[in-house]
Protein backbone atom coordinates (compact mmCIF):
# COMPACT_ATOMS: atom_id res chain seq x y z
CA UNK A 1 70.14 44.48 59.04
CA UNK A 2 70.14 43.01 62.49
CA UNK A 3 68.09 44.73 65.17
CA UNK A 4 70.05 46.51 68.02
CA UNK A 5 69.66 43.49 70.51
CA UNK A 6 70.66 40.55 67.41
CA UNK A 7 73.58 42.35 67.23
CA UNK A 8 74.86 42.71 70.96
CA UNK A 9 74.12 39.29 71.05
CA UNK A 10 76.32 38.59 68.42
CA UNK A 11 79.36 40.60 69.68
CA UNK A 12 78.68 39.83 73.59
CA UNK A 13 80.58 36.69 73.61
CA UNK A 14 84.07 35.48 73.74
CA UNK A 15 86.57 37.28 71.18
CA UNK A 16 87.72 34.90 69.54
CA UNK A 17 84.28 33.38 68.68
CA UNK A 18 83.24 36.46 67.92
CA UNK A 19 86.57 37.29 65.43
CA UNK A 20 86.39 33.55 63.85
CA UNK A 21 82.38 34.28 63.52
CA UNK A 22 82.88 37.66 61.91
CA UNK A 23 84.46 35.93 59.06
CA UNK A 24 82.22 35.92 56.15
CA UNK A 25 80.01 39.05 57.67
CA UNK A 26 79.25 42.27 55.65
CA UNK A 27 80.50 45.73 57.06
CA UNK A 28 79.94 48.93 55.00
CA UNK A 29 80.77 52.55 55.67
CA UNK A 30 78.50 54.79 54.07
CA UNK A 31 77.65 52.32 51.14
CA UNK A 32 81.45 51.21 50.93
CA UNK A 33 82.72 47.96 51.76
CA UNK A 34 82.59 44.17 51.66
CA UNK A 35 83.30 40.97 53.40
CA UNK A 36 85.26 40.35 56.21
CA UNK A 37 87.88 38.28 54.73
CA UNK A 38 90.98 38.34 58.07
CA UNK A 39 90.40 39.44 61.94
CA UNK A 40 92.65 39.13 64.96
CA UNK A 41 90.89 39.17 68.04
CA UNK A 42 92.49 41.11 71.58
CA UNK A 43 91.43 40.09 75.15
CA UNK A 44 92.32 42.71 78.17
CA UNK A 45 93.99 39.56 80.11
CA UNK A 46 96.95 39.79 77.31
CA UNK A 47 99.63 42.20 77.05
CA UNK A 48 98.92 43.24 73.30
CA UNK A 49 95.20 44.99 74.31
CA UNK A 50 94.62 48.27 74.57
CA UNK A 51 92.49 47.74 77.32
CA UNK A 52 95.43 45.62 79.31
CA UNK A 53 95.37 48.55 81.50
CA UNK A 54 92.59 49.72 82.13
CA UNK A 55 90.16 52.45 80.57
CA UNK A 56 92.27 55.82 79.38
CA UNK A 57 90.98 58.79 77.09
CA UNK A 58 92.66 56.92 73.81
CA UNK A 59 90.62 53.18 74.81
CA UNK A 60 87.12 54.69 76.45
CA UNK A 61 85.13 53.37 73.20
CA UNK A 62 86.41 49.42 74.60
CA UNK A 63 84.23 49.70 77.67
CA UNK A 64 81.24 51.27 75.66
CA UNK A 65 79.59 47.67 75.67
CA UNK A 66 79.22 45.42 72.95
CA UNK A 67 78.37 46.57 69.38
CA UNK A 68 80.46 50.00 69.40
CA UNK A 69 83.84 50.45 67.10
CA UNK A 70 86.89 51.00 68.65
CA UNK A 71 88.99 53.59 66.07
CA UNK A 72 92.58 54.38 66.75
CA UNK A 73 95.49 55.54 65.10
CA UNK A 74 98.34 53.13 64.36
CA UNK A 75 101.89 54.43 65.02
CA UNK A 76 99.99 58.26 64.15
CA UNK A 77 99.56 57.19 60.56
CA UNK A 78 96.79 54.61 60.06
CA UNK A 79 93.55 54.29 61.45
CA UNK A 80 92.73 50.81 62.63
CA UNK A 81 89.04 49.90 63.00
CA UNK A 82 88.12 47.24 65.63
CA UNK A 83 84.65 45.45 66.75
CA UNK A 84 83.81 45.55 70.95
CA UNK A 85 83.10 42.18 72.63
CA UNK A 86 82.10 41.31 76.03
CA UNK A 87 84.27 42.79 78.56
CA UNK A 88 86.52 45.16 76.85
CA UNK A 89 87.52 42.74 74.39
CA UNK A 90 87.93 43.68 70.70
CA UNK A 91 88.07 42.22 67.04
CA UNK A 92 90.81 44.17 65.03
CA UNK A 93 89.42 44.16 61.28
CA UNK A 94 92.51 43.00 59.05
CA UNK A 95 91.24 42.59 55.63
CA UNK A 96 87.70 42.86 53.58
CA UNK A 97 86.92 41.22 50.27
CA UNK A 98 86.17 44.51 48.29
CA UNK A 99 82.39 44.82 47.03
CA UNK A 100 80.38 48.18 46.95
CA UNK A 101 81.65 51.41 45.98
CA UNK A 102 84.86 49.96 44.77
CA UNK A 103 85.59 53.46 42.76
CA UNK A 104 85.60 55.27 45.98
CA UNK A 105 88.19 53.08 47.78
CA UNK A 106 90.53 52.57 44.63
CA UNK A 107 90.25 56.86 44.52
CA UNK A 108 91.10 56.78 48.30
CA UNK A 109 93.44 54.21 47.96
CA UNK A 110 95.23 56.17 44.68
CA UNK A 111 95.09 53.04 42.80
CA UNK A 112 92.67 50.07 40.69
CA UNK A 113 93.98 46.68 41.56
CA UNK A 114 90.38 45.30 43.98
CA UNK A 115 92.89 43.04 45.72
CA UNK A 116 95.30 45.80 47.48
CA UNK A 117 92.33 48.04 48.59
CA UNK A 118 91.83 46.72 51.55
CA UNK A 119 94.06 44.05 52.41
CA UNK A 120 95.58 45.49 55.73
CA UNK A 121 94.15 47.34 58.32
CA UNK A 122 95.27 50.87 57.57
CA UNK A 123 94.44 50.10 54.03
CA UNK A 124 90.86 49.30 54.81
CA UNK A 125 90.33 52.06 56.91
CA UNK A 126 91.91 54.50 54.16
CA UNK A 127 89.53 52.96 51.59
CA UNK A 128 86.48 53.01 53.59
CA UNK A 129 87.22 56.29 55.32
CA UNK A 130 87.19 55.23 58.46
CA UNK A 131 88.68 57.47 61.28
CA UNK A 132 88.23 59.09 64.96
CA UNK A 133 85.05 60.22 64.16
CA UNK A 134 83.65 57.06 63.81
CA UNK A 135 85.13 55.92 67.34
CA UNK A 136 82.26 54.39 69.92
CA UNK A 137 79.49 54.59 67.51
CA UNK A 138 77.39 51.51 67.74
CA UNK A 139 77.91 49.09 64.31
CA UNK A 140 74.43 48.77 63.69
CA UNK A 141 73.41 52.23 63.24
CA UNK A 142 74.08 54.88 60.31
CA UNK A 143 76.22 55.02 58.59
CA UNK A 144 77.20 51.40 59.01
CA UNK A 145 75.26 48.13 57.57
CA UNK A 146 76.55 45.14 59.31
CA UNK A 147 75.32 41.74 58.33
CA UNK A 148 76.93 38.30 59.83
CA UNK A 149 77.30 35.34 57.32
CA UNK A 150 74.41 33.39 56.50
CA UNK A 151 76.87 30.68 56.72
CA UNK A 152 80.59 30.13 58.12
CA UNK A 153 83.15 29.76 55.20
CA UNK A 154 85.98 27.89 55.61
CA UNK A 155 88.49 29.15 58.12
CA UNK A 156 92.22 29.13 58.73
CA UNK A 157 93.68 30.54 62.21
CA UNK A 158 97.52 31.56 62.88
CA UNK A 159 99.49 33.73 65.56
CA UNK A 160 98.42 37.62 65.41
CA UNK A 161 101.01 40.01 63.41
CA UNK A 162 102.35 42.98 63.47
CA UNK A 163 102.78 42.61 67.59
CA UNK A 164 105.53 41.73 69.53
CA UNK A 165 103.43 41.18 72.95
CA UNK A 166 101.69 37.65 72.95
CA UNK A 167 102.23 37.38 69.30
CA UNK A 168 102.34 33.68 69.55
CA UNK A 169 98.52 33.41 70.39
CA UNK A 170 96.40 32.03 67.30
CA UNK A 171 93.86 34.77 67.65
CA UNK A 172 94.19 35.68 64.10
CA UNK A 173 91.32 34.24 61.60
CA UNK A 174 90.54 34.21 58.01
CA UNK A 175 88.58 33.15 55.42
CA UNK A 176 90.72 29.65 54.11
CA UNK A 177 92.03 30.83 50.33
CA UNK A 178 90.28 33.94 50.08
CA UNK A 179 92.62 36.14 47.58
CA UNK A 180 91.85 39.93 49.99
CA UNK A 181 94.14 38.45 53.42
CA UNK A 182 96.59 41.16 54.20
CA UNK A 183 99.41 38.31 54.63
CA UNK A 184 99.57 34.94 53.72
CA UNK A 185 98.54 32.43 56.67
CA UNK A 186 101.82 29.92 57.81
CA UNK A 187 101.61 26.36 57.11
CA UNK A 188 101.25 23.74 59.74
């Protein structure tokens, strides 16, 4: 595992870098996780960040500094689980390739097939258990393991989705075939 200043290295540059570099990386929650397989990065100079306005109670865990998790609640049902940058910037976590404790997320999840258990960022936070309690704590501490890729895997990059503010930026970023995307990447 990366020592505490690797790792604010690694997420104390640009977003997008950082969400294209994150590709390929291993996140766990208490032993359960995988690869990141699909990220979308959000800058506070767009319309579509949480941080576009400023610091409030819900976004505090943005301006922690780099290396801390950003957890909120999606439209009060899902929780969404999100890397900080530099600058209040964060990397929304779309999709992980399944690979430890995949019992535990397919009994979270309420079913078996690997490729549905996290493909989407509500269902990876349902199948790793991730929610407000885990909110500003640093990624490189217990209970988390966080390892970047040895190597970059192939990459394809496409507008964000599920917005409708600055949608059209191509901010989102995923591992080129992988099977565990939460949506299929456009053409062209």
């Amino acid at each position: 595992m990366p020592t505490l200043p690797d790792t604010t290295a690694f997420f104390n540059r640009e977003v997008t870098a950082v969400a294209r570099d994150l590709l390929g990386a291993e996140f766990t929650l208490d032993g359960v996780g995988g690869i990141i397989a699909e990220t979308e990065a959000y800058h506070p100079t767009e319309p579509a960040s949480h941080a576009h306005r400023g610091p409030t109670p819900r976004n505090a865990s943005m301006f922690l500094g780099p290396g801390h998790l950003y957890v909120y609640r999606s439209y009060g049902i899902h929780w969404c689980l999100n890397f900080v940058c530099a600058d209040g910037a964060a990397v929304l976590i779309r999709a992980i390739e399944p690979l430890e404790g995949i019992e535990r997320m397919a009994e979270r999840r309420g079913l078996a097939n690997r490729r549905d258990l996290c493909s989407g960022p509500g269902k990876l936070a349902q199948a790793l258990a991730v929610g407000k309690q885990h909110d500003g704590l640093r990624i490189d501490a217990p209970p988390f393991r966080f390892r970047p890729p040895e190597s970059p895997p192939p990459v394809v990059i496409g507008p964000r989705i599920g917005i409708t503010k600055a949608a059209d930026l191509p901010w989102r970023f995923g591992i080129a075939g992988s099977a565990f995307l939460s949506k299929a990447f456009r053409p062209g």
